[in-house]
PDB file of N, CA and C in Angstrom:
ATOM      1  N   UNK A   1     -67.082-139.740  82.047  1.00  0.00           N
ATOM      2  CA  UNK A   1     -68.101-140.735  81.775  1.00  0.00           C
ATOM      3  C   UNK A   1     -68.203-141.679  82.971  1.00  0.00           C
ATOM      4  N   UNK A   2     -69.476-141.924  83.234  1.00  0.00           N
ATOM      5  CA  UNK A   2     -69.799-142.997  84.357  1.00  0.00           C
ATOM      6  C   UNK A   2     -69.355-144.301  84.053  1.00  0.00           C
ATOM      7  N   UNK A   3     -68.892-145.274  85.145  1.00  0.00           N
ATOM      8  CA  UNK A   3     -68.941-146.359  84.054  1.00  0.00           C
ATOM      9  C   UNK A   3     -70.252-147.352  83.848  1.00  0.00           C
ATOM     10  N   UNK A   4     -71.406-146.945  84.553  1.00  0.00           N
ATOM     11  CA  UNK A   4     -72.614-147.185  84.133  1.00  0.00           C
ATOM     12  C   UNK A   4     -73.365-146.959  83.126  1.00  0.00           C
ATOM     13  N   UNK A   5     -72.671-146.222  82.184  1.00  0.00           N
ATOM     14  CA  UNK A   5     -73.255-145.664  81.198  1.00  0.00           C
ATOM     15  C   UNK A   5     -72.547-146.172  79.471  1.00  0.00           C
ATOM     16  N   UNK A   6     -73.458-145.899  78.374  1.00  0.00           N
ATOM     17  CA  UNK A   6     -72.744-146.313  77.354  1.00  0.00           C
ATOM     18  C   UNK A   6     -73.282-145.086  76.477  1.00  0.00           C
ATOM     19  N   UNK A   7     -71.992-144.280  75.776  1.00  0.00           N
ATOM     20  CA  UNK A   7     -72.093-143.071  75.192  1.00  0.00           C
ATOM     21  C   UNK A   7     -72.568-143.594  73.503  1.00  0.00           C
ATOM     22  N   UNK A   8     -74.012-143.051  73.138  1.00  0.00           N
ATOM     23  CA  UNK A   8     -74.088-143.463  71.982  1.00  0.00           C
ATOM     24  C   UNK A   8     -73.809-142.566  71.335  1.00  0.00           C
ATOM     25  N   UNK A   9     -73.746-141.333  70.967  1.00  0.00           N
ATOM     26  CA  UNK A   9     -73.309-140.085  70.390  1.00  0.00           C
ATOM     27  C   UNK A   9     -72.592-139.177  70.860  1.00  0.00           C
ATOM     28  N   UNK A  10     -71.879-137.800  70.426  1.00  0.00           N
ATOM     29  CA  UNK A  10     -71.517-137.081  71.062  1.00  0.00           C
ATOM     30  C   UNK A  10     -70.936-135.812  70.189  1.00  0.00           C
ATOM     31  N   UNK A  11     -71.277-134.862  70.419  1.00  0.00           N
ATOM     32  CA  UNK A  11     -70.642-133.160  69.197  1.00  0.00           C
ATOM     33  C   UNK A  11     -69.688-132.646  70.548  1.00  0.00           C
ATOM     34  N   UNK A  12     -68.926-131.725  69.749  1.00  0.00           N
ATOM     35  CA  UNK A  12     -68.149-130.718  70.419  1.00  0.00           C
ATOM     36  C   UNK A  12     -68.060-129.810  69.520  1.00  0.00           C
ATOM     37  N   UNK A  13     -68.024-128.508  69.848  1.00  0.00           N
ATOM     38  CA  UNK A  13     -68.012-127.352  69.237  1.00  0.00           C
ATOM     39  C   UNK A  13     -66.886-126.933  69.309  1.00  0.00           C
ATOM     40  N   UNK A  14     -66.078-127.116  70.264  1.00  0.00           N
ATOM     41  CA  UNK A  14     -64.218-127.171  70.799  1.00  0.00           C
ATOM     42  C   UNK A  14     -63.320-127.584  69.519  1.00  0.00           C
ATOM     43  N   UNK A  15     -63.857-128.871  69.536  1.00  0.00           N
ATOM     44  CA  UNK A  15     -62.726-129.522  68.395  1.00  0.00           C
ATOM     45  C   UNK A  15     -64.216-129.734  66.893  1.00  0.00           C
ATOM     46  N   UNK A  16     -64.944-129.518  66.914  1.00  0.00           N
ATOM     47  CA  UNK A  16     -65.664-129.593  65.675  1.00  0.00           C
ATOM     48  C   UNK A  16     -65.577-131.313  64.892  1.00  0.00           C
ATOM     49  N   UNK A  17     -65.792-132.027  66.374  1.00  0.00           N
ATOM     50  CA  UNK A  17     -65.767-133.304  65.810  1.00  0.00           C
ATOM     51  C   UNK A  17     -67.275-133.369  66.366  1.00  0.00           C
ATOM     52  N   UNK A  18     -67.423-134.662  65.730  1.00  0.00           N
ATOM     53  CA  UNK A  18     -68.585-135.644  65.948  1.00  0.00           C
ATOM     54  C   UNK A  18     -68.507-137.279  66.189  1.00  0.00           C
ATOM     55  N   UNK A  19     -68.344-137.927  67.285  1.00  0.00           N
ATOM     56  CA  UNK A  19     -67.992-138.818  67.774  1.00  0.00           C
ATOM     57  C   UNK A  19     -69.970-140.003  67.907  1.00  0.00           C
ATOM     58  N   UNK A  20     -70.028-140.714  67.011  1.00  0.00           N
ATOM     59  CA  UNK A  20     -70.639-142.139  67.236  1.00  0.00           C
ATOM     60  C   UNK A  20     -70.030-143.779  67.480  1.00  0.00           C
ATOM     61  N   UNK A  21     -70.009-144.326  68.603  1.00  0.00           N
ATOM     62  CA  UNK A  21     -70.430-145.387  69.383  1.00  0.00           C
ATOM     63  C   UNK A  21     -70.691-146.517  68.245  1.00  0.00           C
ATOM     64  N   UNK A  22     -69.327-146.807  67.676  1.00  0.00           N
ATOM     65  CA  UNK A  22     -69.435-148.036  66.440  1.00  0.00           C
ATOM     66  C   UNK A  22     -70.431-149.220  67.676  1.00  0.00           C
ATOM     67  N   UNK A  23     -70.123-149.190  68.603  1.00  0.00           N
ATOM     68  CA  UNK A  23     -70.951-150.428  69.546  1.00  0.00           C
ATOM     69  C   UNK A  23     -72.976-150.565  68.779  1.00  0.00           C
ATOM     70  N   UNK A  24     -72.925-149.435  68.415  1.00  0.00           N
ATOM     71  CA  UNK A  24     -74.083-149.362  67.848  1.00  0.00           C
ATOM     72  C   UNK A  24     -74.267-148.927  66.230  1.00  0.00           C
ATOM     73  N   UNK A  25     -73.570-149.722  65.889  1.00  0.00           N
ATOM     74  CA  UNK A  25     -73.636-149.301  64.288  1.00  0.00           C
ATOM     75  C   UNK A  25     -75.001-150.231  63.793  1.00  0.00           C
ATOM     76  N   UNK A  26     -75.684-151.563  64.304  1.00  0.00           N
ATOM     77  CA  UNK A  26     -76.723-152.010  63.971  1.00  0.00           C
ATOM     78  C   UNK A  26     -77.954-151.109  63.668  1.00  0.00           C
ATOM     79  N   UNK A  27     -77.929-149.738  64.381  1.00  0.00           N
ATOM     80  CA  UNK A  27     -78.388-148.444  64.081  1.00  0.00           C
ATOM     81  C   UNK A  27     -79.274-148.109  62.456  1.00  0.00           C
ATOM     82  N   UNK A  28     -80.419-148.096  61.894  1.00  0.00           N
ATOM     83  CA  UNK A  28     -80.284-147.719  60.652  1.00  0.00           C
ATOM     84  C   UNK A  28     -79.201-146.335  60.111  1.00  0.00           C
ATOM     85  N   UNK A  29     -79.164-146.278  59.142  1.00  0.00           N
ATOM     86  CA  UNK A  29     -78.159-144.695  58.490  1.00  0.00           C
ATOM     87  C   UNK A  29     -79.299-144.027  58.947  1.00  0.00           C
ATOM     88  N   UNK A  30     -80.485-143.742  58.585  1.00  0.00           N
ATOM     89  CA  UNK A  30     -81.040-143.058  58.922  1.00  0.00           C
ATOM     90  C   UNK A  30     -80.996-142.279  60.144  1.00  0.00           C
ATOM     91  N   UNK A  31     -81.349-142.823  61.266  1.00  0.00           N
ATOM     92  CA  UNK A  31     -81.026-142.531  62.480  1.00  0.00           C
ATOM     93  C   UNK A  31     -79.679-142.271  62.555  1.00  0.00           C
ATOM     94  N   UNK A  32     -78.609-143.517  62.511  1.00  0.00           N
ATOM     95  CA  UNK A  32     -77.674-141.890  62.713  1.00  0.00           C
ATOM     96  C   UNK A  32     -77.351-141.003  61.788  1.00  0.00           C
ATOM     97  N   UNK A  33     -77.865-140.820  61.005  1.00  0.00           N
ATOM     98  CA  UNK A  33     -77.781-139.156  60.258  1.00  0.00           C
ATOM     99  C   UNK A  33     -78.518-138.057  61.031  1.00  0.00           C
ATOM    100  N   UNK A  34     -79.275-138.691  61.471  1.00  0.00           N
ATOM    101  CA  UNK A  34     -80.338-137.682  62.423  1.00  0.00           C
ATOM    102  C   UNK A  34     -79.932-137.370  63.800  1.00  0.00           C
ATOM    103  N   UNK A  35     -79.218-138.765  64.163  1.00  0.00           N
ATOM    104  CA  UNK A  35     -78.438-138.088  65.805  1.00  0.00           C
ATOM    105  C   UNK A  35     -77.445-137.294  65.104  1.00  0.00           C
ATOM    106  N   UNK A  36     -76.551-137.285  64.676  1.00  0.00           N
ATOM    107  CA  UNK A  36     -75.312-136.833  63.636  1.00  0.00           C
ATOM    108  C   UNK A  36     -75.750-135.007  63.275  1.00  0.00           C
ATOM    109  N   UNK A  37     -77.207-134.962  63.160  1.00  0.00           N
ATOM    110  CA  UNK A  37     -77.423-133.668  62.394  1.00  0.00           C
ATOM    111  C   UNK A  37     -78.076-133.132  63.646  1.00  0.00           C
ATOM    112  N   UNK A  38     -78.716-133.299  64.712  1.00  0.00           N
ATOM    113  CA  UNK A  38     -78.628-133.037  65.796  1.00  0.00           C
ATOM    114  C   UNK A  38     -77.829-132.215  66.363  1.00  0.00           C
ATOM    115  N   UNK A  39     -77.168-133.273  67.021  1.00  0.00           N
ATOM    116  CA  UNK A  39     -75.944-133.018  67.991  1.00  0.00           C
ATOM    117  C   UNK A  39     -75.287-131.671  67.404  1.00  0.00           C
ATOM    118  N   UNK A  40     -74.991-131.786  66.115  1.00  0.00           N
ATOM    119  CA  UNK A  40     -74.204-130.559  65.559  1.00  0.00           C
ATOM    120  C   UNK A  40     -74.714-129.344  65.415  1.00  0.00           C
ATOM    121  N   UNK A  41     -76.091-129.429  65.263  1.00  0.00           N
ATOM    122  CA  UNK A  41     -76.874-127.783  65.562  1.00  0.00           C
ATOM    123  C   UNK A  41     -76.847-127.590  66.834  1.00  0.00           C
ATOM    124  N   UNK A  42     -77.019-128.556  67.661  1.00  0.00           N
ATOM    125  CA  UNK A  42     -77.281-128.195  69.239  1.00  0.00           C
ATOM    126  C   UNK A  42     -75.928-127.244  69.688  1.00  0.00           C
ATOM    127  N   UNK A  43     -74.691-127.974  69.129  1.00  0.00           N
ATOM    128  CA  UNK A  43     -73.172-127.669  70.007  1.00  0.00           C
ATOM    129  C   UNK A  43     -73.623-126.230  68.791  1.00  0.00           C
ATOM    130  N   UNK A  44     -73.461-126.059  67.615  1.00  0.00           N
ATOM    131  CA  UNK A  44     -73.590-124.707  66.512  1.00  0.00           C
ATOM    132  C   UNK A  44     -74.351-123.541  67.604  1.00  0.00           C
ATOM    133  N   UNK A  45     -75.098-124.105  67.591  1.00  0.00           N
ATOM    134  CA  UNK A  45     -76.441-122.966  68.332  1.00  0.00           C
ATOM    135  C   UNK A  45     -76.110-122.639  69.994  1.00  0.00           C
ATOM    136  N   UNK A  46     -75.580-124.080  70.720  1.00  0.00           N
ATOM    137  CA  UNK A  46     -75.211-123.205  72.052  1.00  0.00           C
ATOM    138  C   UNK A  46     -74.376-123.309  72.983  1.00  0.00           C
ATOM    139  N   UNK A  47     -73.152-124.124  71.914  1.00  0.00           N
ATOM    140  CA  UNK A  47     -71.585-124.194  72.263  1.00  0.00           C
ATOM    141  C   UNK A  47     -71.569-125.514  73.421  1.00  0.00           C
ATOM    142  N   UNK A  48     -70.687-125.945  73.748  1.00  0.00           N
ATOM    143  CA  UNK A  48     -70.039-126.737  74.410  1.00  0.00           C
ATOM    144  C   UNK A  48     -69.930-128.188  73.685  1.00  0.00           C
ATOM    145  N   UNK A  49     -70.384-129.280  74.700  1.00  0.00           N
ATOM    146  CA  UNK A  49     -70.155-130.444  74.220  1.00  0.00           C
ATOM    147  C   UNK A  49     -71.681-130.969  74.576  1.00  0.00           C
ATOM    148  N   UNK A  50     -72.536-131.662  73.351  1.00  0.00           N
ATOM    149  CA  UNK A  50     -73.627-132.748  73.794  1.00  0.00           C
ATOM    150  C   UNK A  50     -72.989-134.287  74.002  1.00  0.00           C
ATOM    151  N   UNK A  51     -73.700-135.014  75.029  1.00  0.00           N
ATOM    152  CA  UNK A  51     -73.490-136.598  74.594  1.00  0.00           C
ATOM    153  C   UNK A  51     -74.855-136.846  75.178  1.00  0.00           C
ATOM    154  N   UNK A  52     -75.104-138.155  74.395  1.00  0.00           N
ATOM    155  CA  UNK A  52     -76.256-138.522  74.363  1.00  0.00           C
ATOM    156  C   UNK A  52     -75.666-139.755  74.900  1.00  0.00           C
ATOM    157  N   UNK A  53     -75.814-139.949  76.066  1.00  0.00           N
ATOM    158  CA  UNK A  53     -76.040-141.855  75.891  1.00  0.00           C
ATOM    159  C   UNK A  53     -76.926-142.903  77.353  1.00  0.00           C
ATOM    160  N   UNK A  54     -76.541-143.771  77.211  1.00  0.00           N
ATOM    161  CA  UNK A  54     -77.699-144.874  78.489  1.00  0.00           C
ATOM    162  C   UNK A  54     -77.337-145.436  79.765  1.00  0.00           C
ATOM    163  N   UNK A  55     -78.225-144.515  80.406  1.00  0.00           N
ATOM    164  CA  UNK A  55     -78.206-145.262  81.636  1.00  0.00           C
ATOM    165  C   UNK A  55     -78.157-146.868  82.054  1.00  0.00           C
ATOM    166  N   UNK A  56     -78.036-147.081  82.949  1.00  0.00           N
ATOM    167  CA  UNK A  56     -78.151-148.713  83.618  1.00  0.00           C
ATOM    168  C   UNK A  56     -79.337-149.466  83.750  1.00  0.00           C
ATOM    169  N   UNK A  57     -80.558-147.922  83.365  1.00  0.00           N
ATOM    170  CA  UNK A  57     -81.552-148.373  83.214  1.00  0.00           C
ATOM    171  C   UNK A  57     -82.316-148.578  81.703  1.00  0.00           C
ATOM    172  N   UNK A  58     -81.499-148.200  80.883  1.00  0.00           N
ATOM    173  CA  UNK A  58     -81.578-148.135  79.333  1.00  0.00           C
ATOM    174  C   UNK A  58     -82.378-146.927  78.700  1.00  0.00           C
ATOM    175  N   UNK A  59     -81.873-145.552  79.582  1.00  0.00           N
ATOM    176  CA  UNK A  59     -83.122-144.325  79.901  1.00  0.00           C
ATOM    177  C   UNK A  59     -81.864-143.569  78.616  1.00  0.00           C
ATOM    178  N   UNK A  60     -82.306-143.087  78.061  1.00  0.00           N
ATOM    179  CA  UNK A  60     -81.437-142.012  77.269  1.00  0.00           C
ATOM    180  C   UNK A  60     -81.578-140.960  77.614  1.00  0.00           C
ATOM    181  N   UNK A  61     -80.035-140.411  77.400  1.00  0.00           N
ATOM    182  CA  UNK A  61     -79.943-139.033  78.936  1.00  0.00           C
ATOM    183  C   UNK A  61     -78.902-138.104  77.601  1.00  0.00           C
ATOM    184  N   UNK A  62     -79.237-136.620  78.090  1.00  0.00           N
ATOM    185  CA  UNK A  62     -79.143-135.672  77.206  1.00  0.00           C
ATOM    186  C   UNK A  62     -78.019-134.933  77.839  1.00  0.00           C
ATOM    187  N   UNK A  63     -76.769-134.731  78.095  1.00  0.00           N
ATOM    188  CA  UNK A  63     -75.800-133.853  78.976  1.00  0.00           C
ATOM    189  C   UNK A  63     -74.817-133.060  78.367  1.00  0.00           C
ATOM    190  N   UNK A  64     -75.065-131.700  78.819  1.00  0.00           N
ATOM    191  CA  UNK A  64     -74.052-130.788  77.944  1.00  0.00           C
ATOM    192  C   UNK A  64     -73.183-130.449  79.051  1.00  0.00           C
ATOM    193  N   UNK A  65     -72.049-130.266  78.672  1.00  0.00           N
ATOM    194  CA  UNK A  65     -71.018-129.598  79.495  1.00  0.00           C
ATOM    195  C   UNK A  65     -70.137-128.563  78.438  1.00  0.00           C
ATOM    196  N   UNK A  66     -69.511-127.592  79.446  1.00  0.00           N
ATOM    197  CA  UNK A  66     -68.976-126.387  78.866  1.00  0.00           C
ATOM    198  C   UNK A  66     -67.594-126.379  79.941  1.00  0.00           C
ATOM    199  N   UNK A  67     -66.416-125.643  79.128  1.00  0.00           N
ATOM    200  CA  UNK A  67     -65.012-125.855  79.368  1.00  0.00           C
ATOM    201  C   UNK A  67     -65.373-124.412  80.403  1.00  0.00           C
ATOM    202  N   UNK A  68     -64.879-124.357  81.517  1.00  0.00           N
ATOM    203  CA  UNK A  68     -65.040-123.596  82.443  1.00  0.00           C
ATOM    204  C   UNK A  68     -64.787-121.779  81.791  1.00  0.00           C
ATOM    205  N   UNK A  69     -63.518-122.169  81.561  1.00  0.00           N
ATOM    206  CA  UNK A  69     -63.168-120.564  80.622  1.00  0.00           C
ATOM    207  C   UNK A  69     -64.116-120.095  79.512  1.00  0.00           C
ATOM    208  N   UNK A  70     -65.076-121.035  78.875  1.00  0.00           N
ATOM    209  CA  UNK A  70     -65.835-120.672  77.539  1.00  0.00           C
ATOM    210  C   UNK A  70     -66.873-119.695  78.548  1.00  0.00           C
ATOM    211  N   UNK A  71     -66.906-118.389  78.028  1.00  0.00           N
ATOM    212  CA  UNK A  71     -67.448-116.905  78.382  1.00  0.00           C
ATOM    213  C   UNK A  71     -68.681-117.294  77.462  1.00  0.00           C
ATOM    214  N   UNK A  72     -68.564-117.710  76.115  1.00  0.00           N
ATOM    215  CA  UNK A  72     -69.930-117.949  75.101  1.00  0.00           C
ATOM    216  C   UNK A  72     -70.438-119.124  75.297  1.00  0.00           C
ATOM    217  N   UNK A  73     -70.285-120.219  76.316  1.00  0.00           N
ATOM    218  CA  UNK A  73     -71.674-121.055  76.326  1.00  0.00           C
ATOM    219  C   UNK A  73     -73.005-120.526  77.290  1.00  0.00           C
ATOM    220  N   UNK A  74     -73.981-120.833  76.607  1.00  0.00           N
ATOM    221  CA  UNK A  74     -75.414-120.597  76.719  1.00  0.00           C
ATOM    222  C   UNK A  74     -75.743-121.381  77.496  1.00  0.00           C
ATOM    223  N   UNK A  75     -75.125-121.666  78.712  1.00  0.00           N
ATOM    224  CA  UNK A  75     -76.370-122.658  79.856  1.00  0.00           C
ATOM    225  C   UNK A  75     -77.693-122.220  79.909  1.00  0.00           C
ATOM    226  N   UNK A  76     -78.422-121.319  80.005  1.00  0.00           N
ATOM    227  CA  UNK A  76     -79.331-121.662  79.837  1.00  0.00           C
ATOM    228  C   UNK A  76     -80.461-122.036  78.551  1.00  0.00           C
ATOM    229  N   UNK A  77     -79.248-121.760  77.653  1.00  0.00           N
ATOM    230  CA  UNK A  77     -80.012-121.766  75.871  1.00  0.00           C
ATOM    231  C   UNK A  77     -79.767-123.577  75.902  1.00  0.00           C
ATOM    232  N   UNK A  78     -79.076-123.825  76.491  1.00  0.00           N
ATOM    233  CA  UNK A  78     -78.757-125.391  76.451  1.00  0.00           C
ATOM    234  C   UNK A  78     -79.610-125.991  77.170  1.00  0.00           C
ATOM    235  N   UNK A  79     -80.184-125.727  78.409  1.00  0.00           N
ATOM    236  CA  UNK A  79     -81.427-126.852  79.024  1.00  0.00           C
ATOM    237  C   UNK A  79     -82.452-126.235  78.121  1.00  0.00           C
ATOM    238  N   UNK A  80     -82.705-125.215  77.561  1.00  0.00           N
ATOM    239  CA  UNK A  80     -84.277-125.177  77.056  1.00  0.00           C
ATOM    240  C   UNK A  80     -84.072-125.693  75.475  1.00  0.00           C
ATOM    241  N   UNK A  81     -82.992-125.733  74.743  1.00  0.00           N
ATOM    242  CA  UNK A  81     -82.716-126.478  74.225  1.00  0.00           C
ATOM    243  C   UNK A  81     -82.638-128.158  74.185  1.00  0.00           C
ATOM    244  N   UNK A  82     -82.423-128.362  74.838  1.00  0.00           N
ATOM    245  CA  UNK A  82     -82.312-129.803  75.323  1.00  0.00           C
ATOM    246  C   UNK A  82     -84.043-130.119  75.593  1.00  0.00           C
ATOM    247  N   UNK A  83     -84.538-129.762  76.284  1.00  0.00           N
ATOM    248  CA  UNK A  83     -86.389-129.568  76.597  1.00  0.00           C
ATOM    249  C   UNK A  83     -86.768-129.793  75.424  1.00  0.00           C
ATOM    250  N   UNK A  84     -86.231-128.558  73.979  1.00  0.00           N
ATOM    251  CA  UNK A  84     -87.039-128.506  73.126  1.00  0.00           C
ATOM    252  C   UNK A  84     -86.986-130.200  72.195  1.00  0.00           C
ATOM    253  N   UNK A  85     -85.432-130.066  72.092  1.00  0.00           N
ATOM    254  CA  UNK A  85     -85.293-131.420  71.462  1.00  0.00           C
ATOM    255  C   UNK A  85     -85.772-132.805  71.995  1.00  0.00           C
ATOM    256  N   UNK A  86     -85.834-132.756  72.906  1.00  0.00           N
ATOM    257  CA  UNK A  86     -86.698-134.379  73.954  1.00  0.00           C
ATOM    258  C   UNK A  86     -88.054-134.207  73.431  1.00  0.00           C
ATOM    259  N   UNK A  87     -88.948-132.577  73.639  1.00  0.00           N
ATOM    260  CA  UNK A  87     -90.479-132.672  72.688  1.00  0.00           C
ATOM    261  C   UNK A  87     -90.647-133.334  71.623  1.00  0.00           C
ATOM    262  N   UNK A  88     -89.521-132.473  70.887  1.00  0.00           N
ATOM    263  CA  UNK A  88     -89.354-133.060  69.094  1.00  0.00           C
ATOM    264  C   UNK A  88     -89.313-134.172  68.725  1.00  0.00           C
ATOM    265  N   UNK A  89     -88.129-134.748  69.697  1.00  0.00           N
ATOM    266  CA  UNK A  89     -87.642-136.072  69.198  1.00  0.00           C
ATOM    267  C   UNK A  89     -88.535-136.943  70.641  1.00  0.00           C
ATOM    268  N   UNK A  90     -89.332-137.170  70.581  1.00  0.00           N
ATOM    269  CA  UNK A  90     -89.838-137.858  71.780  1.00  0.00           C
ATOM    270  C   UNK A  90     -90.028-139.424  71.437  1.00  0.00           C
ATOM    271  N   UNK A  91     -90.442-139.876  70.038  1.00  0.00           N
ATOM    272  CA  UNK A  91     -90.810-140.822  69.438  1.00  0.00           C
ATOM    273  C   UNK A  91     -88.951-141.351  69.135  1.00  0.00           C
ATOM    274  N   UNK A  92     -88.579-140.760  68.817  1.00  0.00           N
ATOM    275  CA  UNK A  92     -87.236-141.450  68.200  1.00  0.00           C
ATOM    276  C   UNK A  92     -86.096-141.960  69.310  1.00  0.00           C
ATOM    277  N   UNK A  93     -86.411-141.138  70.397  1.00  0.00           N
ATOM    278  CA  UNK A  93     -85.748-141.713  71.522  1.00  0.00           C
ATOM    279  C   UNK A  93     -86.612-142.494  71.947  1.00  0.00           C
ATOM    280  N   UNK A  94     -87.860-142.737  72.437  1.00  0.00           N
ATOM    281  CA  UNK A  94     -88.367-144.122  73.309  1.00  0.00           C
ATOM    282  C   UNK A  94     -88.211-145.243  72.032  1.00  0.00           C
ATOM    283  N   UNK A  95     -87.544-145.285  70.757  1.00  0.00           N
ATOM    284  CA  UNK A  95     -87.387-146.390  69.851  1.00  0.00           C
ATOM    285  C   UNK A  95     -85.721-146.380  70.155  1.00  0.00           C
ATOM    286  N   UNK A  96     -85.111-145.421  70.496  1.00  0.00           N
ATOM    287  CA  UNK A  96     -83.580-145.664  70.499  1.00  0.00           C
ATOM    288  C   UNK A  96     -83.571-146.324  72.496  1.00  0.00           C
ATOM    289  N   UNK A  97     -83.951-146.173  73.215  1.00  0.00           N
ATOM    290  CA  UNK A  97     -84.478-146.704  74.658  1.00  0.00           C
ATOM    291  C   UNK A  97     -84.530-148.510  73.953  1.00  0.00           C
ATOM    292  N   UNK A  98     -86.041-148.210  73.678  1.00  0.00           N
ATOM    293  CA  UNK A  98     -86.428-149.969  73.253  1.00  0.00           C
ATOM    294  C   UNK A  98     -85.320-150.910  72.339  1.00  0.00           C
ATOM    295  N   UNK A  99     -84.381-150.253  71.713  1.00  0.00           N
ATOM    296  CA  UNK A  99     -83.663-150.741  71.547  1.00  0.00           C
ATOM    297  C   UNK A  99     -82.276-150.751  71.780  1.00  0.00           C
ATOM    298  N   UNK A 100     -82.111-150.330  72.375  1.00  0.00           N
ATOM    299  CA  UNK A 100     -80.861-150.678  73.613  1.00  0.00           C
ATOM    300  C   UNK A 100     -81.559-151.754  74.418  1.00  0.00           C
ATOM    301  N   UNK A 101     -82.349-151.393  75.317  1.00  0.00           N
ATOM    302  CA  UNK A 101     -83.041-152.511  76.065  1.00  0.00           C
ATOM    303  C   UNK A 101     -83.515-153.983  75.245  1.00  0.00           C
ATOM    304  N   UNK A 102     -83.230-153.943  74.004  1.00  0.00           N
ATOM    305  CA  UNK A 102     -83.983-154.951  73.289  1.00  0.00           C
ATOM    306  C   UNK A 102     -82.659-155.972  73.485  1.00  0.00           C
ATOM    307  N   UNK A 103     -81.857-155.242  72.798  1.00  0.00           N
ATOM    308  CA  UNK A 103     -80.033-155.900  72.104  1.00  0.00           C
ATOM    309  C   UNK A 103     -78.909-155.513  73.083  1.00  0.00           C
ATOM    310  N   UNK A 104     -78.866-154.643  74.441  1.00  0.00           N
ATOM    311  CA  UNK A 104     -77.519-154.713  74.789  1.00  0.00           C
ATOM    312  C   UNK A 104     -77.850-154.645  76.761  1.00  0.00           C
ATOM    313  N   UNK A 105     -78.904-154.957  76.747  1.00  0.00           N
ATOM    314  CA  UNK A 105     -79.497-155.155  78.489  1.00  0.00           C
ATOM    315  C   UNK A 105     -79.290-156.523  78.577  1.00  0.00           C
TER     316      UNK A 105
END
């Protein structure tokens, strides 16, 4: 992790956890049920680790990484994945952006 950055979510398919950023629990449930149900199809569907979290510029950034030895991660099922989910979710991230920038800039 940068230390410019603040990790608001994060799955692993490794250890089958799911890691959220109490720093942002002001969050509705809603939303995070939805980053929460996310993250976990993404790592289900194309292995490694997602984290979601903010730049210095309050930009929300999408980064998967894979354990060098894992033979079954999908790099490339993971950027067009990642593509697909920024389409989808396009509205819910420029409201998770505006508010970071609102409450922690």
């Amino acid at each position: 992790m940068r230390e410019d950055e603040n990790v608001l979510c994060s799955a692993s398919q490794y250890v089958q956890k799911y890691y959220f950023n109490e720093r942002f629990d002001r969050l509705p449930e809603s939303i995070k049920q939805e980053l929460r149900i996310m993250c976990v199809l993404f790592t289900e569907d194309v292995g490694g680790i997602l984290t979601l979290s903010f730049d210095e510029d309050g930009s929300l950034e999408l980064r998967t990484q894979a354990y060098e030895e894992d033979i079954l991660y999908d790099e490339i099922g993971s950027a067009l994945k990642i593509k697909q989910i920024r389409n989808e979710k396009t509205e819910l991230f420029e409201a998770l952006e505006t508010f970071y920038r609102t409450f922690y800039m």
